[in-house]
N, C-alpha and C. Protein backbone atom coordinates (compact mmCIF):
# COMPACT_ATOMS: atom_id res chain seq x y z
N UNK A 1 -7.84 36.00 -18.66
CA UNK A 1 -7.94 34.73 -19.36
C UNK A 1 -6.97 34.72 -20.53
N UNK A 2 -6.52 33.41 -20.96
CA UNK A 2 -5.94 32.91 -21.74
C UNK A 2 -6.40 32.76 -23.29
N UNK A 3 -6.17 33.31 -24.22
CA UNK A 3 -6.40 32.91 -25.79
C UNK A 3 -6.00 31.83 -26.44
N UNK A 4 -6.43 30.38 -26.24
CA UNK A 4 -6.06 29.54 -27.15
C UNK A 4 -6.73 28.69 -28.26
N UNK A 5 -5.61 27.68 -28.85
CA UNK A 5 -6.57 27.59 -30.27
C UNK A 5 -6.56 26.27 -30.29
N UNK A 6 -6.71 25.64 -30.64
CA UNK A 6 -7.34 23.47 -30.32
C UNK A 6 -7.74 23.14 -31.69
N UNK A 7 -7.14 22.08 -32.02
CA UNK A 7 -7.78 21.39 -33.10
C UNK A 7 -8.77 20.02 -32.61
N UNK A 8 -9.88 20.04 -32.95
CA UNK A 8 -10.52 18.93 -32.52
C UNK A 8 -11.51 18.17 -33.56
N UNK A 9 -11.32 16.95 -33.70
CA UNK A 9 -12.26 16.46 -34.57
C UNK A 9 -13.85 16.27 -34.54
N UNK A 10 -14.18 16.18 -35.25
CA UNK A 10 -16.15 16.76 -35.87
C UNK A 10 -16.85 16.25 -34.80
N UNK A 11 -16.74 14.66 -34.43
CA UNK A 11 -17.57 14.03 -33.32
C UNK A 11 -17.17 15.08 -31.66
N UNK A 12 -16.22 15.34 -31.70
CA UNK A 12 -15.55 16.16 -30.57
C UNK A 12 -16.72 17.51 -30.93
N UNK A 13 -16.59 18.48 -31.49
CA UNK A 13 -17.01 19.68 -31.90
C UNK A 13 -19.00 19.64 -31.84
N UNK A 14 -19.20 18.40 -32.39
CA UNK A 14 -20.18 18.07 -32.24
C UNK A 14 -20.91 18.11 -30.66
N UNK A 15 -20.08 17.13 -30.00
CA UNK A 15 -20.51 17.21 -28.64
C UNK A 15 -20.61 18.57 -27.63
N UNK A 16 -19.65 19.32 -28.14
CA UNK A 16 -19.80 20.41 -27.49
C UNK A 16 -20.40 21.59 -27.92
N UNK A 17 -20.91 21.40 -28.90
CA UNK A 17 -21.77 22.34 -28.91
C UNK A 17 -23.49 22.01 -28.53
N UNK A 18 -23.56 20.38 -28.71
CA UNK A 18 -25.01 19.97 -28.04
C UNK A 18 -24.99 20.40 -26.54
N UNK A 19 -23.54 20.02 -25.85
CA UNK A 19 -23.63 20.54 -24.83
C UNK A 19 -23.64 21.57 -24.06
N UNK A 20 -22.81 22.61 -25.35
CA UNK A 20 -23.02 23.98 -24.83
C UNK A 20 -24.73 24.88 -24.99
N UNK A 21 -25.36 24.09 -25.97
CA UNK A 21 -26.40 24.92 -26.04
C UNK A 21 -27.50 23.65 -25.18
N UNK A 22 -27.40 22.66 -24.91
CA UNK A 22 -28.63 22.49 -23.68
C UNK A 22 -28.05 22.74 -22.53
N UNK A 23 -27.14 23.24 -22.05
CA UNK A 23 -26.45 24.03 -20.72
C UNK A 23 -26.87 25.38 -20.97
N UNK A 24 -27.36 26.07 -22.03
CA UNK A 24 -27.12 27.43 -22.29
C UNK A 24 -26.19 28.22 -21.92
N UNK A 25 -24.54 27.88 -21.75
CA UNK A 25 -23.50 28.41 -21.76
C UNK A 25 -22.63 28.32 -23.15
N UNK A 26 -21.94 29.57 -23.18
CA UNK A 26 -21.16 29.32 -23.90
C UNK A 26 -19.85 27.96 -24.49
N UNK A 27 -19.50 28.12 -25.40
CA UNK A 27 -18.51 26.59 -25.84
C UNK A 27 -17.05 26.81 -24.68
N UNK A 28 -16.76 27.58 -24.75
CA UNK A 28 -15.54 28.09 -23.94
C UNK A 28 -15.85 27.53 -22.41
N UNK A 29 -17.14 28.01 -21.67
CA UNK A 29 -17.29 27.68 -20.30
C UNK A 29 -17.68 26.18 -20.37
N UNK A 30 -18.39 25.30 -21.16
CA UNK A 30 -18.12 24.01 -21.09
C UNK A 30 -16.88 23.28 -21.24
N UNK A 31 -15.94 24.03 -22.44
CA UNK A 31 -14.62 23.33 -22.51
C UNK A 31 -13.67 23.32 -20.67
N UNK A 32 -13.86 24.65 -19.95
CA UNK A 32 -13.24 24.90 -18.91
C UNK A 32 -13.98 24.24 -17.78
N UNK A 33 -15.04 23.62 -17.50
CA UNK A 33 -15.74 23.05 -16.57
C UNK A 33 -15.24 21.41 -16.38
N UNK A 34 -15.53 21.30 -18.13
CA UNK A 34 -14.64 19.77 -18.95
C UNK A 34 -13.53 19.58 -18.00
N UNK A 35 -12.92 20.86 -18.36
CA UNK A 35 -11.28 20.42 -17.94
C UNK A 35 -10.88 19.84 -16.47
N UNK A 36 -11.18 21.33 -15.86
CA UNK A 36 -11.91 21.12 -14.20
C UNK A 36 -11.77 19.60 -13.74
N UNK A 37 -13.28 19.04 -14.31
CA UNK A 37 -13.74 18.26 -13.73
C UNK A 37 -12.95 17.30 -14.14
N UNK A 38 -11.96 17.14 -15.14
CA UNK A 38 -11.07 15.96 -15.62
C UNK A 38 -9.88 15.93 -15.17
N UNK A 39 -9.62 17.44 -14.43
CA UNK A 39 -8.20 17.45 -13.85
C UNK A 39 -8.82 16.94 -12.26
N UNK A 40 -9.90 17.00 -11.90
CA UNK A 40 -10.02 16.14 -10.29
C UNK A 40 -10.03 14.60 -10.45
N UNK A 41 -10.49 14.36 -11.42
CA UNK A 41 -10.34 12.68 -12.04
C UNK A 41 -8.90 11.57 -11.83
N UNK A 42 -7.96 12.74 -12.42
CA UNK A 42 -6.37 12.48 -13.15
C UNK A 42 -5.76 11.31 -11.84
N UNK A 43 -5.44 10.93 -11.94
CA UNK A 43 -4.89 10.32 -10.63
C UNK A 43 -6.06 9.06 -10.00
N UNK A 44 -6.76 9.71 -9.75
CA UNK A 44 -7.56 8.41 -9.23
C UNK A 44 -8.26 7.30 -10.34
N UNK A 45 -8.56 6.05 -8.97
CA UNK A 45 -8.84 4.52 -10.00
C UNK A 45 -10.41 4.69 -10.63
N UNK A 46 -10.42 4.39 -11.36
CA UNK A 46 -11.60 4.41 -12.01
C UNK A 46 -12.43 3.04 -11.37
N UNK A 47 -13.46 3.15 -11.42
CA UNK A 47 -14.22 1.97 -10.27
C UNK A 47 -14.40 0.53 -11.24
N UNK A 48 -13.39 0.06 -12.34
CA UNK A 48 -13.21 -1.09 -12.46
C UNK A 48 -11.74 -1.41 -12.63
N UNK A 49 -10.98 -0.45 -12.29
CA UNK A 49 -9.45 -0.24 -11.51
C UNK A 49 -9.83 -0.70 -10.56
N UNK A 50 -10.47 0.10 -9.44
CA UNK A 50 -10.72 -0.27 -7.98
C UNK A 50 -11.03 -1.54 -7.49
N UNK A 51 -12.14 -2.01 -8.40
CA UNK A 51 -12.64 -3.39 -8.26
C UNK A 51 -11.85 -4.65 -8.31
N UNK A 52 -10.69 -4.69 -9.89
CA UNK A 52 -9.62 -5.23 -10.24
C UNK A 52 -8.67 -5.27 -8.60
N UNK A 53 -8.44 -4.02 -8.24
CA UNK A 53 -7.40 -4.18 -7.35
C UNK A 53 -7.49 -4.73 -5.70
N UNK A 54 -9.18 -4.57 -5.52
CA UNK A 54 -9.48 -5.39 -4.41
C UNK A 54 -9.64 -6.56 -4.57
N UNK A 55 -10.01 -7.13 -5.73
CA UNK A 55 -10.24 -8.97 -6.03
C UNK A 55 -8.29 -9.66 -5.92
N UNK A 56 -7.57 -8.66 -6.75
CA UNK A 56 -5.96 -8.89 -6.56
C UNK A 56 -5.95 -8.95 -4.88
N UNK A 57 -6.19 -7.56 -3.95
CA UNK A 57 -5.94 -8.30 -2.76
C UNK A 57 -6.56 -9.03 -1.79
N UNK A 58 -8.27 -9.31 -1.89
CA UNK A 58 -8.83 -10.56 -1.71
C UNK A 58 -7.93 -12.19 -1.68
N UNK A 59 -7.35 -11.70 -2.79
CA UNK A 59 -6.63 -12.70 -3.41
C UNK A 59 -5.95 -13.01 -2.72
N UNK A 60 -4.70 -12.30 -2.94
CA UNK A 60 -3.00 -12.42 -1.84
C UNK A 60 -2.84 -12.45 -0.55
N UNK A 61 -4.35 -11.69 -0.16
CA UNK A 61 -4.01 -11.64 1.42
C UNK A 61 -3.88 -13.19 1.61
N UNK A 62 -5.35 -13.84 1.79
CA UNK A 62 -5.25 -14.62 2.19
C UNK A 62 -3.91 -16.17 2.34
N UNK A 63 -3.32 -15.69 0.87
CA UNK A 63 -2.06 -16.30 0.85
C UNK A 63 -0.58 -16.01 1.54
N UNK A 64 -0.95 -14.85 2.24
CA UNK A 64 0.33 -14.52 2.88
C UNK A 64 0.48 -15.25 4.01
N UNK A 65 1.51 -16.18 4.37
CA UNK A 65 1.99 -17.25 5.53
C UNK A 65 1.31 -16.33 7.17
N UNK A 66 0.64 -17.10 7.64
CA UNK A 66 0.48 -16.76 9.23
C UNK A 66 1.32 -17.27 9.82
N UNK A 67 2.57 -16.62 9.90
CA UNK A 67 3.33 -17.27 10.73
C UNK A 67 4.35 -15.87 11.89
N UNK A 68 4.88 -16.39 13.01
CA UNK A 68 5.27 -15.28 13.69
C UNK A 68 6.76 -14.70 13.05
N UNK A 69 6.32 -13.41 13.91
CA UNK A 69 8.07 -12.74 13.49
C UNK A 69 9.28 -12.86 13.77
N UNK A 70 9.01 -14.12 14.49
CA UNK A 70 10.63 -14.66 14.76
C UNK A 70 10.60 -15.05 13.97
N UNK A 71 9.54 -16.53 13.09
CA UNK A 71 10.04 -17.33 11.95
C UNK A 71 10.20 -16.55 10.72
N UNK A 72 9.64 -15.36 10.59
CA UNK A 72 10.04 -15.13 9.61
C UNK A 72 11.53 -14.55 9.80
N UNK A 73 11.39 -13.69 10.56
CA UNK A 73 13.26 -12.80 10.63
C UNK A 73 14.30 -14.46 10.28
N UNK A 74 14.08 -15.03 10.85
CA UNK A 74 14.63 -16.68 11.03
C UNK A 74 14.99 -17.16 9.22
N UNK A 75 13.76 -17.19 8.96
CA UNK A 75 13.62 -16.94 7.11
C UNK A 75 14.33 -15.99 6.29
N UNK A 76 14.47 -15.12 7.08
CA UNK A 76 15.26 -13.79 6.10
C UNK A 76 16.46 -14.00 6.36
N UNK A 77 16.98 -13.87 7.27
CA UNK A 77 18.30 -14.60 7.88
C UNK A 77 19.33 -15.65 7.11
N UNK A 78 18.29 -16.55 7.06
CA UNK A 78 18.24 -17.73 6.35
C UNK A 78 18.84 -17.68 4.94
N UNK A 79 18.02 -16.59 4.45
CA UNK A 79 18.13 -16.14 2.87
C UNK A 79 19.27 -15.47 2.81
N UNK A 80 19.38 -14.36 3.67
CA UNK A 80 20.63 -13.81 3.30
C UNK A 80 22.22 -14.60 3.52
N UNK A 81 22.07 -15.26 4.45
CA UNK A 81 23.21 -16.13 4.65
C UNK A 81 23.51 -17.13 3.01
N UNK A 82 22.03 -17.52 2.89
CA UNK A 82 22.36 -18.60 1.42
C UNK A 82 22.83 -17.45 0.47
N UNK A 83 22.71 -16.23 0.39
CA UNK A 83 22.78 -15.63 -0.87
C UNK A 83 24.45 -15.07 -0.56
N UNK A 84 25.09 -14.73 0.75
CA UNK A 84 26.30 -14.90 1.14
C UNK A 84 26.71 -16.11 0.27
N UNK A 85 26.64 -16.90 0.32
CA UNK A 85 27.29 -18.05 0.11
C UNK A 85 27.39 -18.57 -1.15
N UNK A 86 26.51 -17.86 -1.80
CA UNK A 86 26.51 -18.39 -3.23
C UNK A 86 24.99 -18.89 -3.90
N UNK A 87 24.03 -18.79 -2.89
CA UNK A 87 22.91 -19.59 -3.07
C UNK A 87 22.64 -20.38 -2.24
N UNK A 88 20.94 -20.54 -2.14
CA UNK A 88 20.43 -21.89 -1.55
C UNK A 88 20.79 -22.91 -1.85
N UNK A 89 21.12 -23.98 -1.05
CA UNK A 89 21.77 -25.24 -1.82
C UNK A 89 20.49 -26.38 -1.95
């Protein structure tokens, strides 16, 4: 193991030691469990991320054109030729 040293403020210091002594572990094995469990967290949406991002695509799906893949390639086509040219006119 590693020797290190942390500055942390009173409400911080506070918590961990309520938590180290109704766990009856030491401050050290709560700080490293802490960590643990916050490094499996890192990356993923938090469940009013998640929520936010399904109402966004609730949202959009339904607005995306039903239309086939000829008309669209037809559409893209379309676009790139106007943007050849200078723009949509």
């Amino acid at each position: 193991m590693v020797k290190m040293t942390f500055t942390l403020d009173d409400a911080t210091v506070t918590k961990l030691r309520r938590s180290a002594e109704r766990l009856a572990k030491p401050q050290s094995e709560v700080v490293r469990e802490a960590i643990s469990e916050y490094a499996e967290r890192v990356g993923r949406l938090s469940e009013s991320e998640r929520r936010r991002l399904l109402r966004a695509f609730d949202t959009l799906v339904p607005a995306v054109p039903g239309r086939s893949t000829r008309e669209a390639s037809a559409e893209i086509r379309a676009i790139r030729q106007a943007r050849r040219r200078g723009g949509r006119a």
